[in-house]
Protein backbone atom coordinates (compact mmCIF):
# COMPACT_ATOMS: atom_id res chain seq x y z
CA UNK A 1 -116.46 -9.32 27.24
CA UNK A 2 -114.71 -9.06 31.20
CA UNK A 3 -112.78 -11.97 30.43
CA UNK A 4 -111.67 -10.53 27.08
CA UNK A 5 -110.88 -7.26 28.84
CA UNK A 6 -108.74 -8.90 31.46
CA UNK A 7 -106.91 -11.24 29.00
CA UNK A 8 -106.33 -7.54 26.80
CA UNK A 9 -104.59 -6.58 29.97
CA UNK A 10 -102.61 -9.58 31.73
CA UNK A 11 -99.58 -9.13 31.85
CA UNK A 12 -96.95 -11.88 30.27
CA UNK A 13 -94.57 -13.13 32.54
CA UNK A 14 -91.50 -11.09 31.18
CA UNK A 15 -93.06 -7.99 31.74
CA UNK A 16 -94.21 -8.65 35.41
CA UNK A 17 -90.36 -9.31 35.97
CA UNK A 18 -89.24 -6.31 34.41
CA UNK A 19 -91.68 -4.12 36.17
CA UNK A 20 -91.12 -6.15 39.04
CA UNK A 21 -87.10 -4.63 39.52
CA UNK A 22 -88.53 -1.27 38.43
CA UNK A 23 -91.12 -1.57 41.43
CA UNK A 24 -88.35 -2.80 43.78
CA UNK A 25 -86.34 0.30 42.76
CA UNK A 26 -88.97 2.84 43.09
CA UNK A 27 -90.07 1.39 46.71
CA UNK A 28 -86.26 1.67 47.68
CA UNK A 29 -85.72 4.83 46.43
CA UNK A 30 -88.38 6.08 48.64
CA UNK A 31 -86.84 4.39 51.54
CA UNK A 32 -83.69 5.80 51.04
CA UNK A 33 -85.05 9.02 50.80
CA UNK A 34 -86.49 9.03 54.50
CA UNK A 35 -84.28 11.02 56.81
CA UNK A 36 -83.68 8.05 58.93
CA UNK A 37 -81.98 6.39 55.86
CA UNK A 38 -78.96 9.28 55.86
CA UNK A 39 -76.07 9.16 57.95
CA UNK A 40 -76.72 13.21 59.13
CA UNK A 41 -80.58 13.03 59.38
CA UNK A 42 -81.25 15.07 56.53
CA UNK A 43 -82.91 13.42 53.54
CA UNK A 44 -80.34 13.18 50.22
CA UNK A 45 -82.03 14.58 47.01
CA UNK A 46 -84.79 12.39 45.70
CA UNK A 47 -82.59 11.96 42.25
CA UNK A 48 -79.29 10.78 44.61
CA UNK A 49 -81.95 8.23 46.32
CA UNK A 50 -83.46 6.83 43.63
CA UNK A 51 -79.98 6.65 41.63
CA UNK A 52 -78.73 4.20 44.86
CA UNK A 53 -81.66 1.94 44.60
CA UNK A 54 -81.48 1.70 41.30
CA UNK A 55 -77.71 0.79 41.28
CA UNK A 56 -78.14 -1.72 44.30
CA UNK A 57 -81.02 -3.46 42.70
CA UNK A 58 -79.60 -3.51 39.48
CA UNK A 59 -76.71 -4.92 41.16
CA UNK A 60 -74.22 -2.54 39.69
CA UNK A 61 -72.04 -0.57 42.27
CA UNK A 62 -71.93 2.91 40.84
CA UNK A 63 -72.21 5.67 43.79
CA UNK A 64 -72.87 9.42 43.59
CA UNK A 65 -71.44 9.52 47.41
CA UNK A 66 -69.77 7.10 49.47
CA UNK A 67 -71.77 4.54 51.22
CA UNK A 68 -69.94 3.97 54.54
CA UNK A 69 -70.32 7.52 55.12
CA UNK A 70 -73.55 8.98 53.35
CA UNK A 71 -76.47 6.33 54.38
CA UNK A 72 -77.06 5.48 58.11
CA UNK A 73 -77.00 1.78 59.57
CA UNK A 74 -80.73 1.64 58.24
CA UNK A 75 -80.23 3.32 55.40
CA UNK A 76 -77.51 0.72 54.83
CA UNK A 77 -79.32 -2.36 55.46
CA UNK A 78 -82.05 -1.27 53.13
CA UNK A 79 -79.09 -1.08 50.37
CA UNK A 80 -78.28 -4.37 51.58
CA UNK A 81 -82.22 -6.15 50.96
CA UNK A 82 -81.83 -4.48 47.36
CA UNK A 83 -78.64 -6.05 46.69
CA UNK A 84 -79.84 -9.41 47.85
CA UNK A 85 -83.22 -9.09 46.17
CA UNK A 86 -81.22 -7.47 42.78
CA UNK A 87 -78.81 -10.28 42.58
CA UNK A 88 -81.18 -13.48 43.29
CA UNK A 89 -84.15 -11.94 41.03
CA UNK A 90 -87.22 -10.55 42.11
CA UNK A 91 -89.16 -13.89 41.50
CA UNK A 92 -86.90 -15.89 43.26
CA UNK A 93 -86.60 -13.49 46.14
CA UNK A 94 -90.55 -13.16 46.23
CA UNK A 95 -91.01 -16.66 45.71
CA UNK A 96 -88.87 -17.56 49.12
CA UNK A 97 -91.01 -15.60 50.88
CA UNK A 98 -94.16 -18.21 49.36
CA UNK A 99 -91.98 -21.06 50.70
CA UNK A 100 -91.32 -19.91 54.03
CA UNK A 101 -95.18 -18.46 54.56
CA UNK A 102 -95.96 -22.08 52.86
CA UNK A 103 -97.98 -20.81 50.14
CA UNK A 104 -98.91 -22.87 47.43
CA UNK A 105 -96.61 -22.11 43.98
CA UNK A 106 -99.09 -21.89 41.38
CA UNK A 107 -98.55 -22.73 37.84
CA UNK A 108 -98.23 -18.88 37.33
CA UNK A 109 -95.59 -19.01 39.47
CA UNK A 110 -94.28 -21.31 37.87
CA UNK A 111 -94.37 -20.02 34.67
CA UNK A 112 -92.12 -16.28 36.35
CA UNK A 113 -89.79 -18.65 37.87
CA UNK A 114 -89.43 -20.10 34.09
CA UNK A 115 -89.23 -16.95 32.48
CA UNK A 116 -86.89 -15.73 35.03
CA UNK A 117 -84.40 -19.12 34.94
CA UNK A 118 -84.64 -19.18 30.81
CA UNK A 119 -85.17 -22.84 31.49
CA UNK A 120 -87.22 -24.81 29.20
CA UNK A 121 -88.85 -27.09 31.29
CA UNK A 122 -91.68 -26.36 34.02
CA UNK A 123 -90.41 -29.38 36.21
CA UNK A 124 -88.38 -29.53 39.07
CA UNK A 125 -88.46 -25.66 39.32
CA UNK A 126 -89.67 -25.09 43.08
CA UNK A 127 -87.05 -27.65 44.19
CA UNK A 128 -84.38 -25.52 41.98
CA UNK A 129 -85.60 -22.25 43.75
CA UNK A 130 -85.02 -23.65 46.76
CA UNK A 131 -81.04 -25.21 46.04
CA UNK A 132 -80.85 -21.56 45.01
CA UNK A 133 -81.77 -19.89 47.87
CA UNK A 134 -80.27 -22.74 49.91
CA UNK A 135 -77.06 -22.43 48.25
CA UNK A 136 -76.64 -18.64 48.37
CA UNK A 137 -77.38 -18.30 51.90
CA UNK A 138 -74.40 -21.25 52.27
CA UNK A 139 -71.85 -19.32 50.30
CA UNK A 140 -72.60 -15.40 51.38
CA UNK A 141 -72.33 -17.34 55.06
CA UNK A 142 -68.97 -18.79 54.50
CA UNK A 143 -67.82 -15.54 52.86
CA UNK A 144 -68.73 -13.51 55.72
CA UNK A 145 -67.20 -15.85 58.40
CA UNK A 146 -63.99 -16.26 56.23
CA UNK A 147 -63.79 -11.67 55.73
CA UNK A 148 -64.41 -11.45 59.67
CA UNK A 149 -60.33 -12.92 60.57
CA UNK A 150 -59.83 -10.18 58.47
CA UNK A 151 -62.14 -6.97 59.65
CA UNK A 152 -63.47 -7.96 63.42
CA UNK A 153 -59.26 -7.23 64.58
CA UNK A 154 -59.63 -4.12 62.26
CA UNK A 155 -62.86 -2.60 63.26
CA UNK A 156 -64.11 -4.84 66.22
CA UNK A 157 -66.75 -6.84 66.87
CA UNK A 158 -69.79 -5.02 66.02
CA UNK A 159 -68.84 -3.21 63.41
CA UNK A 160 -66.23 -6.08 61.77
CA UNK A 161 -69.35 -8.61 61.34
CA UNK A 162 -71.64 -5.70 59.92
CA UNK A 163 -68.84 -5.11 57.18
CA UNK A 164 -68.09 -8.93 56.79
CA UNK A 165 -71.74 -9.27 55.93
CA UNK A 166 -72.78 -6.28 53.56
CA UNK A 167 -69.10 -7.20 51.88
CA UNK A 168 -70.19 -10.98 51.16
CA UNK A 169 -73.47 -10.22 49.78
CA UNK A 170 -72.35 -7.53 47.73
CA UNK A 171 -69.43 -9.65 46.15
CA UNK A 172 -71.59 -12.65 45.66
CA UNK A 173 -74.35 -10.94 44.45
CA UNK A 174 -71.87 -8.94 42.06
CA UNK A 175 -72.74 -5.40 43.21
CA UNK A 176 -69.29 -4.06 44.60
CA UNK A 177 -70.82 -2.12 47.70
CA UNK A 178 -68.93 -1.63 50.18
CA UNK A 179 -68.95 0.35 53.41
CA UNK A 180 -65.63 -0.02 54.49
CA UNK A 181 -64.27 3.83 52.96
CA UNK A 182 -63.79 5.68 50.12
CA UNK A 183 -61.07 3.80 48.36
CA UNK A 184 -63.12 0.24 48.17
CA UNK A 185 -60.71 -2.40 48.48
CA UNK A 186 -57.44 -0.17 47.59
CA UNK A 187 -55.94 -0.74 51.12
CA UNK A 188 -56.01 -4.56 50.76
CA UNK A 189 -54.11 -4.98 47.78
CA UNK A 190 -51.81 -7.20 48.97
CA UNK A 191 -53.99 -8.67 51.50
CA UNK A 192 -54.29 -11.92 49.79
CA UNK A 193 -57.32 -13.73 52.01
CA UNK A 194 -59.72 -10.64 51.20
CA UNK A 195 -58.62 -10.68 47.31
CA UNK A 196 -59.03 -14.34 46.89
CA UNK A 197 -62.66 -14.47 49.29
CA UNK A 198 -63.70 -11.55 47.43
CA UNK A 199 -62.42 -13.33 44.21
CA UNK A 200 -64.24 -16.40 44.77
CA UNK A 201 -67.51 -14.79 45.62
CA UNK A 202 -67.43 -13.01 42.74
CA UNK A 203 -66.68 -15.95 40.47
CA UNK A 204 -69.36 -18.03 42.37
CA UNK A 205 -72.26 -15.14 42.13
CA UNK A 206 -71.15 -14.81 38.24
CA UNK A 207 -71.48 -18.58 36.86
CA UNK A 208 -74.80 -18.91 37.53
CA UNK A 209 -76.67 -21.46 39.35
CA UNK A 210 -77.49 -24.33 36.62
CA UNK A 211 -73.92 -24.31 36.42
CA UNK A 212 -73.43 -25.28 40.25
CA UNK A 213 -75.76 -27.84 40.43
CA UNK A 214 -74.62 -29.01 37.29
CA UNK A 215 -71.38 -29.44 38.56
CA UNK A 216 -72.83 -30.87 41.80
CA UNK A 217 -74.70 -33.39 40.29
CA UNK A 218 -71.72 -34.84 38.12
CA UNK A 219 -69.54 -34.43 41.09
CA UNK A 220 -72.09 -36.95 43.07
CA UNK A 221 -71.93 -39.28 40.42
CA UNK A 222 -68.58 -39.28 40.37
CA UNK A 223 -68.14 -39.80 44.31
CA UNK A 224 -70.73 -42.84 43.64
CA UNK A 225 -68.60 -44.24 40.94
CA UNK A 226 -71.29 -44.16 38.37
CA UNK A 227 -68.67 -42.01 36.38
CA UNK A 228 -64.76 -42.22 35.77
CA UNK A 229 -63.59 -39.17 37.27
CA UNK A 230 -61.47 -38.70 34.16
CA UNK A 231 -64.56 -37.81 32.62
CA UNK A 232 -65.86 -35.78 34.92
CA UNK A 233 -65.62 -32.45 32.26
CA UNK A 234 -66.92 -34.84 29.01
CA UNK A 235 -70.54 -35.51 31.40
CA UNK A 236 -71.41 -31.92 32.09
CA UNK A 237 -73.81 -30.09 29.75
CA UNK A 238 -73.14 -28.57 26.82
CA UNK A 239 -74.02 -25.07 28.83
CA UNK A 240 -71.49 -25.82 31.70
CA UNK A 241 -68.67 -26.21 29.37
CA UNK A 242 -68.72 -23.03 27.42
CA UNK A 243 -69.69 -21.18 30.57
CA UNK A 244 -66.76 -22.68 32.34
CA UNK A 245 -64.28 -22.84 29.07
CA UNK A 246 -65.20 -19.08 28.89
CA UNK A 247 -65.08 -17.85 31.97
CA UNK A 248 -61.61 -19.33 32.28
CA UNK A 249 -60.09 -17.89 28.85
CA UNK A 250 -61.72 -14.58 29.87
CA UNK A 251 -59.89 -14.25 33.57
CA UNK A 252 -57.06 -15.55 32.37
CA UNK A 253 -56.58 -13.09 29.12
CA UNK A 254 -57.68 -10.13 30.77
CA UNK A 255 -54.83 -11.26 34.03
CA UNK A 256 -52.38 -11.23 31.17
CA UNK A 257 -53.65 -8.28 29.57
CA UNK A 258 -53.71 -5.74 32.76
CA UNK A 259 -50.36 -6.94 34.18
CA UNK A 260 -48.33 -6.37 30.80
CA UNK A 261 -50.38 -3.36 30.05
CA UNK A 262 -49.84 -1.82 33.82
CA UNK A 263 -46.86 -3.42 34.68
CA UNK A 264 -44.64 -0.21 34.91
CA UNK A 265 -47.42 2.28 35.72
CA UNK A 266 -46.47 4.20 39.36
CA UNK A 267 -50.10 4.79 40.15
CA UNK A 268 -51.80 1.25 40.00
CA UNK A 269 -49.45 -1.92 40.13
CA UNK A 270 -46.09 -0.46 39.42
CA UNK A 271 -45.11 -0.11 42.70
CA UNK A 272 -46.15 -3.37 44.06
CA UNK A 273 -44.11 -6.88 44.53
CA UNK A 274 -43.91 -9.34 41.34
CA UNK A 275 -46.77 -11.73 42.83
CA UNK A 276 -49.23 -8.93 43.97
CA UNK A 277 -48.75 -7.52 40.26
CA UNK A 278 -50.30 -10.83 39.15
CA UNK A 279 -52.96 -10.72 42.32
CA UNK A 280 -54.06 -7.30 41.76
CA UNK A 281 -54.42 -8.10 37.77
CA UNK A 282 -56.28 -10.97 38.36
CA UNK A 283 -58.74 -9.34 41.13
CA UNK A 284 -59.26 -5.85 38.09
CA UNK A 285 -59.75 -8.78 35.42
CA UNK A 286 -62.20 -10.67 37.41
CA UNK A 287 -64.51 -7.52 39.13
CA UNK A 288 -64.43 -6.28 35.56
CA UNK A 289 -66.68 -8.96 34.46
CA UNK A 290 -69.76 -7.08 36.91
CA UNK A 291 -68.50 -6.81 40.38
CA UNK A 292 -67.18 -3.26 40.91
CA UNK A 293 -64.56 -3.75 43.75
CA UNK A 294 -61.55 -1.63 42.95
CA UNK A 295 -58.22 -2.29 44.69
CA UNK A 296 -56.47 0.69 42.86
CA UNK A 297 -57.46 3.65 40.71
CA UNK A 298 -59.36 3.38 37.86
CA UNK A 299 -58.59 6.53 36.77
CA UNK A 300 -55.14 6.22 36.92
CA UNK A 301 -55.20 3.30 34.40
CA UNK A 302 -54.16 3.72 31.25
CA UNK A 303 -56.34 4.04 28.22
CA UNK A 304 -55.29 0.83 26.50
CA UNK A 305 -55.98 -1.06 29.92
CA UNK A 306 -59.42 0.92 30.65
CA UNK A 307 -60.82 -0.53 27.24
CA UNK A 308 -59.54 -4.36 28.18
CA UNK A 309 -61.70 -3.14 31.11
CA UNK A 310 -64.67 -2.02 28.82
CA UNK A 311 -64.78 -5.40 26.98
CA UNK A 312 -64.53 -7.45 30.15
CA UNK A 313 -67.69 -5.46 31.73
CA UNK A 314 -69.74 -5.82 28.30
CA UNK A 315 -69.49 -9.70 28.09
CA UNK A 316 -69.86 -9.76 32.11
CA UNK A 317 -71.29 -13.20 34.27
CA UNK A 318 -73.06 -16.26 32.92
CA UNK A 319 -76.83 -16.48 32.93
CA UNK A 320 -78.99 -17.64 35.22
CA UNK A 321 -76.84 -16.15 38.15
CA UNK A 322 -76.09 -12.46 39.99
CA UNK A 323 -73.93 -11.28 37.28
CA UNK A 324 -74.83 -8.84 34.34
CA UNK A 325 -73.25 -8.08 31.33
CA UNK A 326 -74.50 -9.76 27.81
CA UNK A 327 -73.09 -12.95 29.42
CA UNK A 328 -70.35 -15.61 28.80
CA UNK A 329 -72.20 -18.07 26.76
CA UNK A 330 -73.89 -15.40 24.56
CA UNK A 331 -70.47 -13.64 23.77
CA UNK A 332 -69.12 -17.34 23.21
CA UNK A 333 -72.14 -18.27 20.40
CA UNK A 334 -70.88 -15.18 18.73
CA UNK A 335 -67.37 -16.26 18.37
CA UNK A 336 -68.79 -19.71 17.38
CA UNK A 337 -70.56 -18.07 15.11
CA UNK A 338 -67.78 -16.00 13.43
CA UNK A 339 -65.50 -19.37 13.57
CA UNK A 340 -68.23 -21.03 11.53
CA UNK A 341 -68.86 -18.36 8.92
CA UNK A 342 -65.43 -17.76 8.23
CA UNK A 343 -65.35 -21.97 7.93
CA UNK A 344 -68.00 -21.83 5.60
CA UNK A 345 -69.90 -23.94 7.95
CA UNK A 346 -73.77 -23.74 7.66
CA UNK A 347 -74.11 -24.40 11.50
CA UNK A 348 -71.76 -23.59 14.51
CA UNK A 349 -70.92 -26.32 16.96
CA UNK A 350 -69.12 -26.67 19.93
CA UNK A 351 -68.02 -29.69 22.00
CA UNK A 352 -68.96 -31.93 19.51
CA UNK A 353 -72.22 -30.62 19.36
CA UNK A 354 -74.42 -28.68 16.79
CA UNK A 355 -75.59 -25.61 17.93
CA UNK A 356 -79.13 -23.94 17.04
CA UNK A 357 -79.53 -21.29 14.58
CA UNK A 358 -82.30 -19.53 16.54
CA UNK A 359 -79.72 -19.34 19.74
CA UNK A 360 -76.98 -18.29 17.32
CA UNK A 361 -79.37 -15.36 16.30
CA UNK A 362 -80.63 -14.36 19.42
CA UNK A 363 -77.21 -13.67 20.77
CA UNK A 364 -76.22 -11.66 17.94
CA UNK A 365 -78.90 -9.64 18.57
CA UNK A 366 -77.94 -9.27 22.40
CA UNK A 367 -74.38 -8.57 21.48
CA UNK A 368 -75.95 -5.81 18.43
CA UNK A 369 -78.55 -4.31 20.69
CA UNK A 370 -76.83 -4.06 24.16
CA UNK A 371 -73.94 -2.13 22.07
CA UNK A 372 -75.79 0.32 20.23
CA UNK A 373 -77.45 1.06 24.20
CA UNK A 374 -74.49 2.02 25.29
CA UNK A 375 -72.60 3.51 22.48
CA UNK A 376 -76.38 5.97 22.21
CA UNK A 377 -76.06 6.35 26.11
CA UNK A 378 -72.12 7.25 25.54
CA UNK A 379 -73.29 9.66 22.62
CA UNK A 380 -76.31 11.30 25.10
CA UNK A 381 -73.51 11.33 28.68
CA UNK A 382 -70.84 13.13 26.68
CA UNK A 383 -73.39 15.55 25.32
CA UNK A 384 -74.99 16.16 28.87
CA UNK A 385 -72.36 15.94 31.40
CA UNK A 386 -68.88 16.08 29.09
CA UNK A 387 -65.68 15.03 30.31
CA UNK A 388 -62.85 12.45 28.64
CA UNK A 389 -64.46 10.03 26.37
CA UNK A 390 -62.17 7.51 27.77
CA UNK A 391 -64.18 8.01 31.26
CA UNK A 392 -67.60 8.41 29.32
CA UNK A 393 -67.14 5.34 27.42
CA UNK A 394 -66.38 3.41 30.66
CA UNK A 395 -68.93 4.88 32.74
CA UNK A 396 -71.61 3.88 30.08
CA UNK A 397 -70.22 0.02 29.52
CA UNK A 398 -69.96 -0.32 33.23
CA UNK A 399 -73.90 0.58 33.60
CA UNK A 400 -75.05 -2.03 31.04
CA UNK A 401 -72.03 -4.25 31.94
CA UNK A 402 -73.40 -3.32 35.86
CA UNK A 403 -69.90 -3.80 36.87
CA UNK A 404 -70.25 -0.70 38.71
CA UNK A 405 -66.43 0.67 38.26
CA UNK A 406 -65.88 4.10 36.98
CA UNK A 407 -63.04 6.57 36.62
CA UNK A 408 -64.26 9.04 39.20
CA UNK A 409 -67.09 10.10 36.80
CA UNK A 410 -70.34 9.10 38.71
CA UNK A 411 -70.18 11.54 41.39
CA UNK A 412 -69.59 14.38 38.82
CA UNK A 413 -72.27 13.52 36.96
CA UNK A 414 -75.67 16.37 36.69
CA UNK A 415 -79.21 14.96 37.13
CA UNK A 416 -78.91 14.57 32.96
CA UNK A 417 -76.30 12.37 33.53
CA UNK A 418 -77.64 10.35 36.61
CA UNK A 419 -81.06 9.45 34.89
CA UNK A 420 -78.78 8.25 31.40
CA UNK A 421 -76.74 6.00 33.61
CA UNK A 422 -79.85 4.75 35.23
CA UNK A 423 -81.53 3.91 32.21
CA UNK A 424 -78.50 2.27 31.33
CA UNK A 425 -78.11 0.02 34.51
CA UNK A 426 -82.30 -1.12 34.57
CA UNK A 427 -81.48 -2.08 30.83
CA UNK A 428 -77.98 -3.94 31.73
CA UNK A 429 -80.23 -5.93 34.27
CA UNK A 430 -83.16 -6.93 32.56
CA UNK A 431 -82.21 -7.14 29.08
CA UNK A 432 -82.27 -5.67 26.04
CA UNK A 433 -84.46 -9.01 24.86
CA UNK A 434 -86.49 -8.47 27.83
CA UNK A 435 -87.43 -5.12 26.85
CA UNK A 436 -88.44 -5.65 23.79
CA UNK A 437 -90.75 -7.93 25.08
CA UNK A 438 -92.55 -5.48 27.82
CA UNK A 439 -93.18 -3.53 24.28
CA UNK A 440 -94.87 -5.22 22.79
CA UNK A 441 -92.85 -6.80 19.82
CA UNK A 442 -94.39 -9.78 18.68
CA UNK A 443 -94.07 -12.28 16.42
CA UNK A 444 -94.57 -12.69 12.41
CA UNK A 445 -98.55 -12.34 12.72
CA UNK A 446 -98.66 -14.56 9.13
CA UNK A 447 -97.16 -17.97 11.00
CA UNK A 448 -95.20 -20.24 9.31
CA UNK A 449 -95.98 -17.54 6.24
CA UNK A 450 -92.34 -17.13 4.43
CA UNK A 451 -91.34 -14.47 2.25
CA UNK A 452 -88.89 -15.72 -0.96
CA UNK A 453 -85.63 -15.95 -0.36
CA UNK A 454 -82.63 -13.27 -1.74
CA UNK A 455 -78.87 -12.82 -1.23
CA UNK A 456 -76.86 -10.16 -1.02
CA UNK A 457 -72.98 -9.25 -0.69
CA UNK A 458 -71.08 -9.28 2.46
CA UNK A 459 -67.30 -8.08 3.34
């Protein structure tokens, strides 16, 4: 009967992840509410707090007061750990800790690093873990050396590296942070080393890690002549290519998109040179997709270029990285998908490959859930806090898109509104899938059990 009544209760290993982040944002909420945590010495409102934990966990961006000049060095660095610990996972950031205490990884372990990965295979996943702890710490490193020619002559020593640091990790890890002032990255524009660093981060932070090593591992065999570098792209997984293919065609369309669409507007790229019109397109098209760095108003955009905007931050990163968003390859199946229907093809394919129905279906119903979130959460914001529904809209998409940009509507916001966008952001980072799980849905209880089969019209 004990072991019956702790099997009743165990956890699966979905729902310890989910309640993991919501533990991680509850301890740092507290934190943040200690006195030492403000930048005056007077603790912020518990709802402020908790709203900054969960936004820096969830990897998001969106601020109800200026970090560089409401949280304290310590109150910073705690906003920092969250990041980090937001944008690798809470299993993998967990599990480093195992490695470096040298605990043994269990098969339970095992089976959260799984979960956490969506990888189908149990082997090889400790020595993954570790490339991808490994290979983050490489790339926030090289960030923050490359950002310091920029801020140590502008702020100094001490205070250059601190900024060069927080700026890395929060670009890598997608979460637009930044303690440098109020305007984010508005006053470097046209600096092109901190667009293109900050660029790349982003980019790198968003693919997601199978796709590195992927392209690692192919690039190897390559350098070993095992394979013709002309078919360097035709060897990488099915996964890497639409991720890539994707990723590409998104940046690219939404470049195109922002600099026709703002070309001739005075208060975001109007006024600037020819090529930093293209730069500062390409920088909104690429935070878009999750980051949250700004480097002019959003508010200031125009309507048509705000919902380019809106799409960009619903599709977001690629799984299986620091990136949120419904993700590249899910948006992609969709569009397969559509291709194939309107082809009257019974299966979608890509790359010469056949794609699975059950993937197909599974990211329709990402793409169907994670929009009725946020058009209920738009519905539920405009009824609680008001405003433009231009700036409700975008403050909504940007929570489950965590891209963390809004049209200075977050620090308007009443607690109503702050506990909506919250919601929104835990959901944008776990997953609407995800949640459903920690509920409880489960499958057909009558097995392979089919019910007979019926049509009906469509279009």
């Amino acid at each position: 009967m004990k072991k019956q009544r702790e099997r009743k209760w165990a956890l699966s290993t979905t729902q310890i992840i989910v309640l993991g982040f919501l533990t991680a944002i509850i301890i740092g909420g507290l934190l943040l509410s200690l006195p030492v945590s403000s930048a005056d010495g007077q603790s912020v409102p518990l709802i402020d707090a908790m709203f900054t934990s969960t936004t820096s966990v969830c990897v998001t961006g969106l601020v109800v007061a200026n970090t560089y000049e409401q949280w304290s060095r310590f109150g910073q660095a705690v906003i920092l750990m969250l990041i980090q610990c937001g944008g690798l996972g809470i299993v993998t950031f967990t599990t480093s800790f195992m490695l470096i205490l040298g605990r043994k990884v269990t098969l339970r372990d095992r089976l959260l690093m799984q979960d956490a990965y969506n990888l189908n295979t149990l082997t090889g996943l400790v020595k993954f873990t570790k490339k991808v702890i490994f290979g983050t710490l490489i790339v926030e490193s090289i960030g923050a050396v490359l950002y310091m020619f920029t801020f140590i002559p502008e702020f100094g020593w001490k205070e250059g590296i601190w900024i060069s640091v927080f700026n890395s990790v929060s670009a890598f890890c997608n979460a637009g942070i930044d303690i440098i002032g109020p305007n984010s990255l508005a006053p470097y524009v046209t600096n092109v080393s901190v667009n293109l660093i900050t660029m790349a981060l982003i980019i790198l932070g968003g693919i997601g890690f199978i796709v590195w090593w992927d392209i690692l591992h192919m690039a190897g065999k390559v350098k070993k002549k095992e394979v013709p570098s002309r078919a360097f792209f035709n060897r990488l997984s099915l996964h890497t290519k639409i991720v890539l293919t994707t990723t590409l065609c998104l940046i690219g369309i939404g470049t195109l998109l922002i600099f026709i669409l703002e070309y001739n507007n005075p208060e975001t790229i109007g006024g600037l040179a020819f090529g930093d019109k293209i730069m500062a397109s390409a920088f909104e098209s690429v935070t878009a997709r999750t980051a949250g760095f700004l480097t002019f108003s959003q508010k200031a955009m125009r309507d048509s270029s705000a919902l380019v905007c809106m799409i960009l931050m619903f599709i977001g990163g690629s799984p299986v990285g620091t990136a949120g968003g419904v993700k590249t390859s899910t948006f992609a199946l969709v569009i397969i998908a559509a291709m194939s229907a309107v082809k009257g093809s019974e299966h979608g394919t890509a790359f010469r490959r056949r794609l699975h129905n059950r993937t197909m279906r599974k990211a329709l119903a990402v793409i169907l859930i994670s929009f009725l979130v946020a058009m209920s959460a738009t519905i539920m914001l405009s009824t609680f806090c008001g405003g433009a529904l231009t700036d409700v809209m975008f403050e909504t998409f940007s929570a489950i898109g965590t891209a963390g940009l809004t049209r200075d509507y977050t620090a308007a916001m009443n607690s109503a509104g702050k506990i909506i966008i919250m919601i929104c952001m835990y959901l944008g980072r776990v997953g609407p899938i995800s949640m459903a799980i920690i509920f409880g849905f489960k499958k057909n209880k009558y097995g392979l059990a089919e019910y007979p089969s019926a049509d009906i019209t469509v279009g």
